[in-house]
N, C-alpha and C. Protein backbone atom coordinates (compact mmCIF):
# COMPACT_ATOMS: atom_id res chain seq x y z
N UNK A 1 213.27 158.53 188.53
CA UNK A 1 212.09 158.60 189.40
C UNK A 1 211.06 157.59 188.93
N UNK A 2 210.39 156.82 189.95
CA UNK A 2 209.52 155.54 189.37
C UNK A 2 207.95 156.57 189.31
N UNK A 3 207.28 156.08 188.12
CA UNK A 3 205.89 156.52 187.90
C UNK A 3 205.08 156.06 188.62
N UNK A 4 204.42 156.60 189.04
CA UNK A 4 202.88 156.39 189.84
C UNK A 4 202.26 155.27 188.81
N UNK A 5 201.66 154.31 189.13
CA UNK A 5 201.17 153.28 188.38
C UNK A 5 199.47 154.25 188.07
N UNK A 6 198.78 154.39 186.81
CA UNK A 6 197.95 155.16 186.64
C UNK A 6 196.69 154.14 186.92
N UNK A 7 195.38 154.75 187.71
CA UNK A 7 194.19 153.87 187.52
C UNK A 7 193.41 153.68 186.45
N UNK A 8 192.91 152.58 186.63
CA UNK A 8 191.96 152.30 185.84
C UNK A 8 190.37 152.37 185.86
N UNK A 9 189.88 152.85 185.36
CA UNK A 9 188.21 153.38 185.30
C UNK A 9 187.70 152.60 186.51
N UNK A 10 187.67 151.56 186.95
CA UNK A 10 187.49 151.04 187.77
C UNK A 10 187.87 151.33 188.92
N UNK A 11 189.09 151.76 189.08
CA UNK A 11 189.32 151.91 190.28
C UNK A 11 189.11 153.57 190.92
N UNK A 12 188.63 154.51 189.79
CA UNK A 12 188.43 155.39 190.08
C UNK A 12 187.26 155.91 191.18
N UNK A 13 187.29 156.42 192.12
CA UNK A 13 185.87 156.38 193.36
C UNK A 13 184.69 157.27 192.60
N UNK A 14 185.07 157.82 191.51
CA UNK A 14 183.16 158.47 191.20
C UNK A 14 182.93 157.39 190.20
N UNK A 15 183.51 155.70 190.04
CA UNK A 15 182.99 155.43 189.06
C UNK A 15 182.04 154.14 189.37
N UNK A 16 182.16 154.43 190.93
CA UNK A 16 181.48 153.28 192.20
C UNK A 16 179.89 153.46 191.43
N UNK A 17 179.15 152.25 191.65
CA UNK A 17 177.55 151.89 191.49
C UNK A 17 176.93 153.18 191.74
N UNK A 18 176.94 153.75 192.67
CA UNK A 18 175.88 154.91 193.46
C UNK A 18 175.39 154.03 194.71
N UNK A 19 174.24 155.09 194.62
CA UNK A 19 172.94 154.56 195.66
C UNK A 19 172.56 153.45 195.34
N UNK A 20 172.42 152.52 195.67
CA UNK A 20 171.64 151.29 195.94
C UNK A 20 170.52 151.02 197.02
N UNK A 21 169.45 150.56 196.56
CA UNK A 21 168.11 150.59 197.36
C UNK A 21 168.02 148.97 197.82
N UNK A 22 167.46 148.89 198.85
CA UNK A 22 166.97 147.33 199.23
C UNK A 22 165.71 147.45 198.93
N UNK A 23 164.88 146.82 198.60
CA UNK A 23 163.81 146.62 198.30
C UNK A 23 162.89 145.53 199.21
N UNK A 24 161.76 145.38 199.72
CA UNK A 24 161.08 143.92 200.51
C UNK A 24 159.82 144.35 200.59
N UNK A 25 159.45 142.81 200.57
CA UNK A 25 157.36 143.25 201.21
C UNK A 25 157.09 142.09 201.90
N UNK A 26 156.25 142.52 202.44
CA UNK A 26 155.32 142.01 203.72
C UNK A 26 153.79 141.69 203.34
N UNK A 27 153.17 140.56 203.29
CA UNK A 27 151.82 140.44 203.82
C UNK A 27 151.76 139.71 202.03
N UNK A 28 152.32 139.42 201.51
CA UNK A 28 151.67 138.15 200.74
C UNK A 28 150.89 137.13 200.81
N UNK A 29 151.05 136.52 201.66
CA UNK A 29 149.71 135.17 202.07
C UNK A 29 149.43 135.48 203.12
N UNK A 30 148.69 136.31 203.81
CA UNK A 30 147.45 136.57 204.29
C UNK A 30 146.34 137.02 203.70
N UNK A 31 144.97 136.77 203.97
CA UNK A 31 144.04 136.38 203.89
C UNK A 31 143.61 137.89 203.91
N UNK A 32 143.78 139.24 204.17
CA UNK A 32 143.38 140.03 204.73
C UNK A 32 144.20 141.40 204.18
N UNK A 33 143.52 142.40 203.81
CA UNK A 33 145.06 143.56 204.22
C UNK A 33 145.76 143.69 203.31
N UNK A 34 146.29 145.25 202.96
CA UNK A 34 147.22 145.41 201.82
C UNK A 34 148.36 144.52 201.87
N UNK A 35 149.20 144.21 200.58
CA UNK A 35 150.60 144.19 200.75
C UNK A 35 151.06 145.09 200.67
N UNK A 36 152.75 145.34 201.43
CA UNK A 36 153.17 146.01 202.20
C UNK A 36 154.78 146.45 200.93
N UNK A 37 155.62 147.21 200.62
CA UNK A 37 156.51 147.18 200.17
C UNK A 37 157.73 148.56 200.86
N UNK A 38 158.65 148.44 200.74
CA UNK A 38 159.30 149.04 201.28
C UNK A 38 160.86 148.87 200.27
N UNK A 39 161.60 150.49 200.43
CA UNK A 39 162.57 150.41 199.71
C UNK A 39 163.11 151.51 200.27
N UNK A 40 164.86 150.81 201.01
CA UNK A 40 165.66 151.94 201.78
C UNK A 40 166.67 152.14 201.41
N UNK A 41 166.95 153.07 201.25
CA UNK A 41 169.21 153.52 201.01
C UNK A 41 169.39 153.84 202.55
N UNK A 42 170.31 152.74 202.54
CA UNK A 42 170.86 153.23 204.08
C UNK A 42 172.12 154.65 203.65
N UNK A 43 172.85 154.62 204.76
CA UNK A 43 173.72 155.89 204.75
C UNK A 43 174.98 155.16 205.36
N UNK A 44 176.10 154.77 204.86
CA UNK A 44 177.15 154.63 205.11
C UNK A 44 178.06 154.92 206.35
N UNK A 45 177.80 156.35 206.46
CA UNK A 45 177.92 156.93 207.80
C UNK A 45 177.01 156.54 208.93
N UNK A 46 176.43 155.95 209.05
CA UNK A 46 175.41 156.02 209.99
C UNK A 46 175.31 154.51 209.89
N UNK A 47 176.15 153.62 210.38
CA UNK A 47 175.50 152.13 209.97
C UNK A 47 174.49 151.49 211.20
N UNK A 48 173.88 151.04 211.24
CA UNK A 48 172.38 150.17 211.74
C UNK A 48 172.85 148.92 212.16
N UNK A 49 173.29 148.68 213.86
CA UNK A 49 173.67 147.29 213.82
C UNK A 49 172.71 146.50 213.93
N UNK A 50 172.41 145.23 213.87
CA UNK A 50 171.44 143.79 214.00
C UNK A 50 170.39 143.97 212.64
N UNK A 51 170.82 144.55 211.81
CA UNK A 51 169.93 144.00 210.83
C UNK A 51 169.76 142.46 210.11
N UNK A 52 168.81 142.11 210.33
CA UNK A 52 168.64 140.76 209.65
C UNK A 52 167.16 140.78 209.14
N UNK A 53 166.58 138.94 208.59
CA UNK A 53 165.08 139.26 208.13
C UNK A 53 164.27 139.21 209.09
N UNK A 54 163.45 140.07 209.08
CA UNK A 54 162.46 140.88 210.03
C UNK A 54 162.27 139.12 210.53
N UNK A 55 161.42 138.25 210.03
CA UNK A 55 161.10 136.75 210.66
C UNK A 55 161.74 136.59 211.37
N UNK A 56 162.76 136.37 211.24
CA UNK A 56 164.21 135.84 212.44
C UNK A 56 164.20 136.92 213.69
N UNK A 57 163.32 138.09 213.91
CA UNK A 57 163.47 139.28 214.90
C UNK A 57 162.28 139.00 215.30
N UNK A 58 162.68 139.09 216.75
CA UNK A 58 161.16 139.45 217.93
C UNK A 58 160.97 141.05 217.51
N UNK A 59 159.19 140.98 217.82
CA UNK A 59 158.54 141.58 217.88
C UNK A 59 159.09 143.39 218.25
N UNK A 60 159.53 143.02 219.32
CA UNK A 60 160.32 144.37 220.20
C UNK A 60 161.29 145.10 219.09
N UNK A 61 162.64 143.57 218.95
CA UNK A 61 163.27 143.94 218.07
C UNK A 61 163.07 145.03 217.16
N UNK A 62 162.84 144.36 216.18
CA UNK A 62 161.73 145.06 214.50
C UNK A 62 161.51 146.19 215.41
N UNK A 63 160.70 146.41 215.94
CA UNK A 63 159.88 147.92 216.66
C UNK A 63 161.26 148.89 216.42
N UNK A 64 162.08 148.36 217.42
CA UNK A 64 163.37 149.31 217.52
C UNK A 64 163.96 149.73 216.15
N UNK A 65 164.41 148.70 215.49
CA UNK A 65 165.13 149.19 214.38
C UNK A 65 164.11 149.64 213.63
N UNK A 66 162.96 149.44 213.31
CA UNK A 66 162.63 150.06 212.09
C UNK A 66 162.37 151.71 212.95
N UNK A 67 162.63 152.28 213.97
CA UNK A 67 162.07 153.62 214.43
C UNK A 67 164.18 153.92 214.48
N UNK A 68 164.94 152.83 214.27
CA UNK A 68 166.54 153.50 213.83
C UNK A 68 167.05 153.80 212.18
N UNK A 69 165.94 152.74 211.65
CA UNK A 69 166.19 152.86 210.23
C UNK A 69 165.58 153.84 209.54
N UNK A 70 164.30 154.37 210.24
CA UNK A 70 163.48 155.83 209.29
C UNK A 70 164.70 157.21 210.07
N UNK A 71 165.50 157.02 211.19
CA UNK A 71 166.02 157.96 211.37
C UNK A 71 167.36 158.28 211.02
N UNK A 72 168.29 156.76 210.86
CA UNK A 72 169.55 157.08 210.14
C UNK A 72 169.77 156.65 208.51
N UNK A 73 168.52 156.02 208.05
CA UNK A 73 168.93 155.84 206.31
C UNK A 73 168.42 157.40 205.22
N UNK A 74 169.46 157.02 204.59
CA UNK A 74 169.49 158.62 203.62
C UNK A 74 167.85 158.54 202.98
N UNK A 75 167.08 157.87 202.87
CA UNK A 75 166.26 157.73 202.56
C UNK A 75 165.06 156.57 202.23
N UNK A 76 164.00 156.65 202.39
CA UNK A 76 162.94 155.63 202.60
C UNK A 76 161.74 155.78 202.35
N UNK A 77 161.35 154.70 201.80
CA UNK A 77 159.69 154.68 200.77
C UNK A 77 158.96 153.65 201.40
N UNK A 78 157.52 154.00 202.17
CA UNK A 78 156.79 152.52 202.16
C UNK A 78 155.03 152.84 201.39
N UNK A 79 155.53 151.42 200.82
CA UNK A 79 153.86 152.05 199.62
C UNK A 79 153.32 150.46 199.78
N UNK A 80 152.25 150.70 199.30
CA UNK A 80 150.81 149.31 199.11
C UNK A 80 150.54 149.01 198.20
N UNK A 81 150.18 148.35 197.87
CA UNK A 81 148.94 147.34 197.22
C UNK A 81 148.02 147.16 197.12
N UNK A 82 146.75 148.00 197.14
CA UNK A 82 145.12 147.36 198.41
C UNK A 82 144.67 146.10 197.69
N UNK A 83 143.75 146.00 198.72
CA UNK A 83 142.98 144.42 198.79
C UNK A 83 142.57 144.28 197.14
N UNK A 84 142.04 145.77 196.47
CA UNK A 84 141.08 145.64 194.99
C UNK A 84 142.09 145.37 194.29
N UNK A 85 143.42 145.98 194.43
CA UNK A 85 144.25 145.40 193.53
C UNK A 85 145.16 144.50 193.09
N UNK A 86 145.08 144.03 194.78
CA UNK A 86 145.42 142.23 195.06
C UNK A 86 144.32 141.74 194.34
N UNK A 87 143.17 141.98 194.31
CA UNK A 87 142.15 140.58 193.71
C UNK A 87 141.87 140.99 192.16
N UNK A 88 142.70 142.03 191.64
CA UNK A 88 142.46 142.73 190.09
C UNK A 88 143.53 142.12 189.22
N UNK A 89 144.47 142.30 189.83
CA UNK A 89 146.01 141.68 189.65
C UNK A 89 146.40 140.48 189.57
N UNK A 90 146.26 139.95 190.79
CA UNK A 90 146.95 138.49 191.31
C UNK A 90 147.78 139.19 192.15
N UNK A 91 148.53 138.02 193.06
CA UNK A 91 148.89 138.74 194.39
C UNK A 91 150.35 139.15 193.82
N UNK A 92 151.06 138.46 193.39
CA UNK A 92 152.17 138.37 192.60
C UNK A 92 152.53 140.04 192.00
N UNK A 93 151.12 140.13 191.03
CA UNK A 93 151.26 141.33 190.36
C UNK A 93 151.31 142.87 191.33
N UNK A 94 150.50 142.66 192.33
CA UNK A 94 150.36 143.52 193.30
C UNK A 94 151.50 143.82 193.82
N UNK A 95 152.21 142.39 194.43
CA UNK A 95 153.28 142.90 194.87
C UNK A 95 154.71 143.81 194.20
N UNK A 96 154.52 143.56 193.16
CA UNK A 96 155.56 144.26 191.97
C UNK A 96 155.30 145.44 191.81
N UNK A 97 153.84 145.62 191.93
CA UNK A 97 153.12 147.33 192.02
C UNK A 97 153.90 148.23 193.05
N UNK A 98 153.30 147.79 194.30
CA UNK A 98 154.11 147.76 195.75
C UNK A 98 155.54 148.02 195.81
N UNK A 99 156.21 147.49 194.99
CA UNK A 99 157.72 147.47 194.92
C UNK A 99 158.26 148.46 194.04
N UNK A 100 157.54 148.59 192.97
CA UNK A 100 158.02 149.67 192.09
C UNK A 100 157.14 150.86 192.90
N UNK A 101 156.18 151.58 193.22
CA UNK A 101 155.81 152.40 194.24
C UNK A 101 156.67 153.01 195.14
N UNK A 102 157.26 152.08 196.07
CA UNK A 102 158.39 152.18 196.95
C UNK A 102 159.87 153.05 196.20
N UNK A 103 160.52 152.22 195.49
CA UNK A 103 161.02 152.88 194.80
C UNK A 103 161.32 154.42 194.10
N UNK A 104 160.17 154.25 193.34
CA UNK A 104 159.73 155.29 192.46
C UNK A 104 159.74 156.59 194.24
N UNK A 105 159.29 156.56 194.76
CA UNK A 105 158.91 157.25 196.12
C UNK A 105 159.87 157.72 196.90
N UNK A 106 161.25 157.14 196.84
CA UNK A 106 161.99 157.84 197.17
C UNK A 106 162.78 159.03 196.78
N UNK A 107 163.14 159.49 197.82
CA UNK A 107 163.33 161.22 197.63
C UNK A 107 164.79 160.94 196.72
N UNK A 108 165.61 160.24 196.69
CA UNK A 108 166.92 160.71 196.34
C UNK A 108 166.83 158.81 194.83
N UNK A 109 167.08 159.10 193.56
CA UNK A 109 166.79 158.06 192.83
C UNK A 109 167.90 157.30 192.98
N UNK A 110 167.73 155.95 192.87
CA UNK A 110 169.20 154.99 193.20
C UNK A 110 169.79 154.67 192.18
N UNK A 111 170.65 154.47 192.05
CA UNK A 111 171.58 153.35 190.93
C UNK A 111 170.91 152.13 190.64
N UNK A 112 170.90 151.59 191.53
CA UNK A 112 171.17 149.82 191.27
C UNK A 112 169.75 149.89 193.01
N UNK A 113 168.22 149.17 192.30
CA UNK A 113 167.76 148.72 193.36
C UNK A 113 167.94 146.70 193.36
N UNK A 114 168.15 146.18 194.71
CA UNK A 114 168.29 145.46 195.18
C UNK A 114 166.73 144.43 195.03
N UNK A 115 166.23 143.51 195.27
CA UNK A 115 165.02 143.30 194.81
C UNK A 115 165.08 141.74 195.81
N UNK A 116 164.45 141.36 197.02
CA UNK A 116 163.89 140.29 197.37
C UNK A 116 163.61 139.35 196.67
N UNK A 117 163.69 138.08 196.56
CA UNK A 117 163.34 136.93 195.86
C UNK A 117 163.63 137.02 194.37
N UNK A 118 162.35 136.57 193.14
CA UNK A 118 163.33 136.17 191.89
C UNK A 118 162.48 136.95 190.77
N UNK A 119 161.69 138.01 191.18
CA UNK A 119 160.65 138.49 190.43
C UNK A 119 161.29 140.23 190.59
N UNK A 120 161.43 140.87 189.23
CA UNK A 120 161.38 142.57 189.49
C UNK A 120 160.52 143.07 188.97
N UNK A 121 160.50 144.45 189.61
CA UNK A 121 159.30 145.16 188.92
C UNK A 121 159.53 146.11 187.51
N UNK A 122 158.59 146.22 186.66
CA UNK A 122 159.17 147.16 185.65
C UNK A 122 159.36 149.11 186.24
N UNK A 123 160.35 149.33 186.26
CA UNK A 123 160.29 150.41 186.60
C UNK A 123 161.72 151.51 186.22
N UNK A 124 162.14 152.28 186.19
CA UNK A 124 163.25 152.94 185.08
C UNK A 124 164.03 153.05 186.15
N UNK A 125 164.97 151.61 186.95
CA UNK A 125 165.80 151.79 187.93
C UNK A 125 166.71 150.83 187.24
N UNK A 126 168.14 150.30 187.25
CA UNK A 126 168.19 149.45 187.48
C UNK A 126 168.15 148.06 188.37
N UNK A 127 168.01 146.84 188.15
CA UNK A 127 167.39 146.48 189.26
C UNK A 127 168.03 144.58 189.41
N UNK A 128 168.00 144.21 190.60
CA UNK A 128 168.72 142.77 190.41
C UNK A 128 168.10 142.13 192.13
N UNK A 129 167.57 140.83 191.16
CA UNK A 129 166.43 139.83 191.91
C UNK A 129 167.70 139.07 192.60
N UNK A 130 167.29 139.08 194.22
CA UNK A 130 168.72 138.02 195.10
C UNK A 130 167.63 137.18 196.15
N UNK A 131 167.28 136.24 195.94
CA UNK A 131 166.86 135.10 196.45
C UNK A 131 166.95 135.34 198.22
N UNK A 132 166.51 135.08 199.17
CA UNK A 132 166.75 135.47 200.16
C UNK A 132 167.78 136.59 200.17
N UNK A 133 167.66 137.96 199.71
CA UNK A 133 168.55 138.90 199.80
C UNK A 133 168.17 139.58 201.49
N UNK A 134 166.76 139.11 202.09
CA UNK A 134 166.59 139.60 203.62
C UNK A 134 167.22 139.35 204.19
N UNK A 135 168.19 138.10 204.07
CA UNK A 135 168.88 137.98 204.93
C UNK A 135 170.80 137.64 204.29
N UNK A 136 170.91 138.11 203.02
CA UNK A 136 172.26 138.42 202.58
C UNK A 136 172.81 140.24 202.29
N UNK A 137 171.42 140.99 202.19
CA UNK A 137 171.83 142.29 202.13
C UNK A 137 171.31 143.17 202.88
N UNK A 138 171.69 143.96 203.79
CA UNK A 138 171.77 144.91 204.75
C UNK A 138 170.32 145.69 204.29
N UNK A 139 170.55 146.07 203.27
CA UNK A 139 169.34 147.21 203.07
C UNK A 139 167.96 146.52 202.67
N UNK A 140 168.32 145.76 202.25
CA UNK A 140 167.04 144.52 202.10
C UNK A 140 166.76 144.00 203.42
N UNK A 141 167.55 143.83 204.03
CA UNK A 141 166.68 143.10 205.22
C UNK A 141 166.24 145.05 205.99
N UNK A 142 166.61 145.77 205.45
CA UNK A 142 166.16 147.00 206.45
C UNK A 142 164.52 147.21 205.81
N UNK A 143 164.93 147.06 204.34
CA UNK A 143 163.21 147.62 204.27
C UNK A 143 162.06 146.00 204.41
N UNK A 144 163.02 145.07 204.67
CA UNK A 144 161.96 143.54 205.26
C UNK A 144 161.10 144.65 206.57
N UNK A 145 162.09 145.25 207.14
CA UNK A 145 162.11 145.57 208.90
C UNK A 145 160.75 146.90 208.62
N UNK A 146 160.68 147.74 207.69
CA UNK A 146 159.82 148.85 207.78
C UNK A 146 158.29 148.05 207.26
N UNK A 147 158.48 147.12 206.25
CA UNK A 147 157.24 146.80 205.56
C UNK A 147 156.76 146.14 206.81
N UNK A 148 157.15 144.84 207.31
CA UNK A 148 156.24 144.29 208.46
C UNK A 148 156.11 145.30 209.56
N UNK A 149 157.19 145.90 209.72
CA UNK A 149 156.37 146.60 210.84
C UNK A 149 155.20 147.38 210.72
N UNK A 150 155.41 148.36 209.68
CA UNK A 150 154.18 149.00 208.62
C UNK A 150 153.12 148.17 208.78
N UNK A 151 153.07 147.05 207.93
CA UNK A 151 151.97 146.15 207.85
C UNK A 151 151.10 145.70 209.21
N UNK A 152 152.50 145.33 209.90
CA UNK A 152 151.98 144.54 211.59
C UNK A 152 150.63 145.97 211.94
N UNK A 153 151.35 147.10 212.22
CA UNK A 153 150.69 148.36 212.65
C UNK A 153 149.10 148.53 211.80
N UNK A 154 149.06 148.19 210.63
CA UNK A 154 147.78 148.56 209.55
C UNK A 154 146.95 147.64 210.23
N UNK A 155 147.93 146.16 210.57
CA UNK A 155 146.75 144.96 211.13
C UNK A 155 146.05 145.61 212.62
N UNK A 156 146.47 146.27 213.58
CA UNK A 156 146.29 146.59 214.52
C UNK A 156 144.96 147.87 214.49
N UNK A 157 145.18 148.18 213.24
CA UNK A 157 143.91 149.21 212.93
C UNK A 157 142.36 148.78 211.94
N UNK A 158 143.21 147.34 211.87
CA UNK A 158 141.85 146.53 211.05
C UNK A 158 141.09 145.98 212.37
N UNK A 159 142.19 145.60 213.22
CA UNK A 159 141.33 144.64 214.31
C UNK A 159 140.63 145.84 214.93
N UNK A 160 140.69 147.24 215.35
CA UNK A 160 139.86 148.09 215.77
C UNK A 160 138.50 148.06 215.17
N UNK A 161 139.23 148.04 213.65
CA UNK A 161 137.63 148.31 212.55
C UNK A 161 136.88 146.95 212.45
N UNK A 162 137.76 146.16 212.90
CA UNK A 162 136.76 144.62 212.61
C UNK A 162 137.24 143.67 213.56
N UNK A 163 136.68 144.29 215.23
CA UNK A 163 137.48 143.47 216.28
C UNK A 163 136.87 141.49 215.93
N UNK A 164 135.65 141.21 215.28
CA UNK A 164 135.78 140.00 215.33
C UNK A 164 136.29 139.15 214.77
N UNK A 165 137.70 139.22 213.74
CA UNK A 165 138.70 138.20 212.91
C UNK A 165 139.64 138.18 213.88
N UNK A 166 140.04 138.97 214.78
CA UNK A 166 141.38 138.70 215.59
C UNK A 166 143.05 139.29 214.74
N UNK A 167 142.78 140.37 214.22
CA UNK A 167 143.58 140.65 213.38
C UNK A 167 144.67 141.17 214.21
N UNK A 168 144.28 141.91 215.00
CA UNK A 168 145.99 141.71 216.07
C UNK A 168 146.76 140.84 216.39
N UNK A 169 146.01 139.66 216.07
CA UNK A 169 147.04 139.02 216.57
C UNK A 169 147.94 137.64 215.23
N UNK A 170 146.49 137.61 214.80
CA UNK A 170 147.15 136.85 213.10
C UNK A 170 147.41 137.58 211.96
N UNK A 171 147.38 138.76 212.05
CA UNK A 171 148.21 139.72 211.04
C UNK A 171 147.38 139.28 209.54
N UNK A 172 146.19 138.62 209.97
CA UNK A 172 145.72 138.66 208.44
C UNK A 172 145.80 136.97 207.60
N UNK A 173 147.10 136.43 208.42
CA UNK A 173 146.80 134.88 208.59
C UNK A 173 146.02 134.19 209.06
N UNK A 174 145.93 132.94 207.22
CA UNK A 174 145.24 131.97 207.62
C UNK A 174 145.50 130.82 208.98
N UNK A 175 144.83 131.94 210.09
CA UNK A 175 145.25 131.00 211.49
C UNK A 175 143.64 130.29 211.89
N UNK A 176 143.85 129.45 212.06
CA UNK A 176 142.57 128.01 212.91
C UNK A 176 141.40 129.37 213.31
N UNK A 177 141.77 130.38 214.35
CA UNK A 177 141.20 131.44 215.08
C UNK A 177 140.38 131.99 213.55
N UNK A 178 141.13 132.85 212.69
CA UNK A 178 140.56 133.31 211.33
C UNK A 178 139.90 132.90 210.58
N UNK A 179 140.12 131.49 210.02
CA UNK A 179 139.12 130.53 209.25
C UNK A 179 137.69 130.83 210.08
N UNK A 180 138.13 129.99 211.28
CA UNK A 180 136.76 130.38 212.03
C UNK A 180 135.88 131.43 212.13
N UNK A 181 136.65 132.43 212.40
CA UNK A 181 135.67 133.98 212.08
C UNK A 181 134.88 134.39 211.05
N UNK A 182 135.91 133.32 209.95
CA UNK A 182 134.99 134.00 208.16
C UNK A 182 133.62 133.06 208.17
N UNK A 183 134.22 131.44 208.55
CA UNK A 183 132.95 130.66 208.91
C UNK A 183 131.46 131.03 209.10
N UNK A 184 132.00 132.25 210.52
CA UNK A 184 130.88 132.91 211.10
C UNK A 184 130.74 134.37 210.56
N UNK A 185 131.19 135.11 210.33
CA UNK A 185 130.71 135.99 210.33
C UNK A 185 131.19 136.69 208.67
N UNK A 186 131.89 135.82 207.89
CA UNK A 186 131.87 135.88 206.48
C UNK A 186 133.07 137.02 205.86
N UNK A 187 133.47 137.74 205.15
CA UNK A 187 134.36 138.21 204.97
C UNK A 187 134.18 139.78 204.89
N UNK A 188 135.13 140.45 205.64
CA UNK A 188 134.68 142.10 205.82
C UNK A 188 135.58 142.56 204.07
N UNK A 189 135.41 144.10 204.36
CA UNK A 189 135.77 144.39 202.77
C UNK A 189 137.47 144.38 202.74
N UNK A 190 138.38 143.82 203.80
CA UNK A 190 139.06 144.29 203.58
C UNK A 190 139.94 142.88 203.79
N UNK A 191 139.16 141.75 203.38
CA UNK A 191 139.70 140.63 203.14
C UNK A 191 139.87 140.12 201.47
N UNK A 192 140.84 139.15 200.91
CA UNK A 192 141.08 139.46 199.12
C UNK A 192 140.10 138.30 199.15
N UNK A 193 139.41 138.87 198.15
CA UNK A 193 137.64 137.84 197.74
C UNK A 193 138.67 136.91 196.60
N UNK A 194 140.09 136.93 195.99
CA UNK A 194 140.99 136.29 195.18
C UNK A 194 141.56 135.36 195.88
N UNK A 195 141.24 134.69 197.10
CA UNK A 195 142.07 133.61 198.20
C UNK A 195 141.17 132.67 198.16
N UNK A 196 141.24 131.80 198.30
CA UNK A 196 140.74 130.56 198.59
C UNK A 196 140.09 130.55 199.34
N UNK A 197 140.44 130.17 200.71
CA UNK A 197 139.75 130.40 201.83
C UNK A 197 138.48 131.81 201.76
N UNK A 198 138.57 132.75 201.60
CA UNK A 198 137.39 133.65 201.22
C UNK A 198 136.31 133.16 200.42
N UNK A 199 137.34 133.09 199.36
CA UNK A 199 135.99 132.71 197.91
C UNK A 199 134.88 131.54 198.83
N UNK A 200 135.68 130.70 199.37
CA UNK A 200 134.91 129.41 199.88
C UNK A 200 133.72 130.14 201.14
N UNK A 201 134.29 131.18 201.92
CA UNK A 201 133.24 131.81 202.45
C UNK A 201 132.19 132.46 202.58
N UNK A 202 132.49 133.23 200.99
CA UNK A 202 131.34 133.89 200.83
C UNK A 202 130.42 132.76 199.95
N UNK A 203 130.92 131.99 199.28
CA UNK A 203 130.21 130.98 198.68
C UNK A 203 129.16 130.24 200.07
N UNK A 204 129.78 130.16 201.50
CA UNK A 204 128.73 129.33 202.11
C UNK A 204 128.11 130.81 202.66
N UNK A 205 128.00 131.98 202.83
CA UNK A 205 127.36 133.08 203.29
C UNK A 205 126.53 133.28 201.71
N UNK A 206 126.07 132.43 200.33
CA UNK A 206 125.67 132.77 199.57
C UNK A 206 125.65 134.27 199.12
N UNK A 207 126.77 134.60 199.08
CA UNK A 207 127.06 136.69 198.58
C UNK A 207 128.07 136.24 197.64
């Protein structure tokens, strides 16, 4: 009788990674407004077609999936940054805040989180930086899809609170329209006094 060839640790199925998280954020260079972070475990069973990086998706798009991705991924975190701790930090540092937040926030802890671009955060996960991973890993480009949308939505409640920057529609970007507004009417509290463009504004509003 021939033997069953025996496996090896490797090939054994409880000895798979686990959960794995995508990790992404939104709203780094704008002028305005928290950064945004987000970190999802999708669910295997339930796969999410057209994910890609939120940029490459119309408006509509994004809308849709991120209201498919809070309903079929096993789990999902979206956390901030605010403006005081963008300009306490550096934007850089904020965003790592943001990212480990996210993380840390989810209900079920991961194995192995996934991490946007080339920077991780310190946080008791393991964790691995993939250079455009928005648009090489599924769950990364899912939580690209919750943070901007998140973010897009926060901008839509600044332009209520401060209809004269135009924040509906530049999301907090340095757009021709925005410069102009700080020009005139100088910087509300919920612009980073740590940007360039600001500092230079309140410097000509002498504050």
């Amino acid at each position: 009788m021939r033997s069953k060839k025996s496996s090896t640790p490797e090939q054994l199925p409880w000895n798979n990674v686990g959960l794995i998280a995508g990790v992404d954020e939104a709203g780094r260079g704008p002028l305005a407004g928290p950064v945004v972070a987000a970190a999802v475990i999708l669910d295997e069973l339930h796969p999410i077609r057209g994910l890609a990086d939120s940029k490459v998706l119309s408006a509509t798009r994004r809308e849709k999936l991120y209201e498919e991705i809070r309903a079929k991924a096993l789990c999902f975190c979206i956390a901030e940054a605010s403006v005081e701790e963008i300009d306490r930090l550096n934007i850089l540092q904020a965003t790592l805040l943001a990212m480990r937040r996210a993380v840390l926030g989810l209900r079920l802890k991961p194995q192995l989180a996934l991490i946007d671009g080339n920077h991780i955060p310190v946080m008791d996960v393991r964790a691995e930086a993939i250079v455009r991973g928005d648009s090489k890993v599924a769950a990364i480009s899912a939580a690209s899809i919750l943070a901007k949308v998140y973010r897009d939505r926060r901008c839509l409640l600044l332009d209520e609170q401060f209809p004269h920057y135009g924040f509906a529609k530049h999301k907090g970007y340095g757009t021709a329209q925005h410069l102009a507004a700080l020009t005139v009417h100088g910087p509300c509290p919920e612009h980073r006094r740590s940007f360039a463009p600001v500092r230079l504004s309140l410097l000509e509003q002498g504050t």
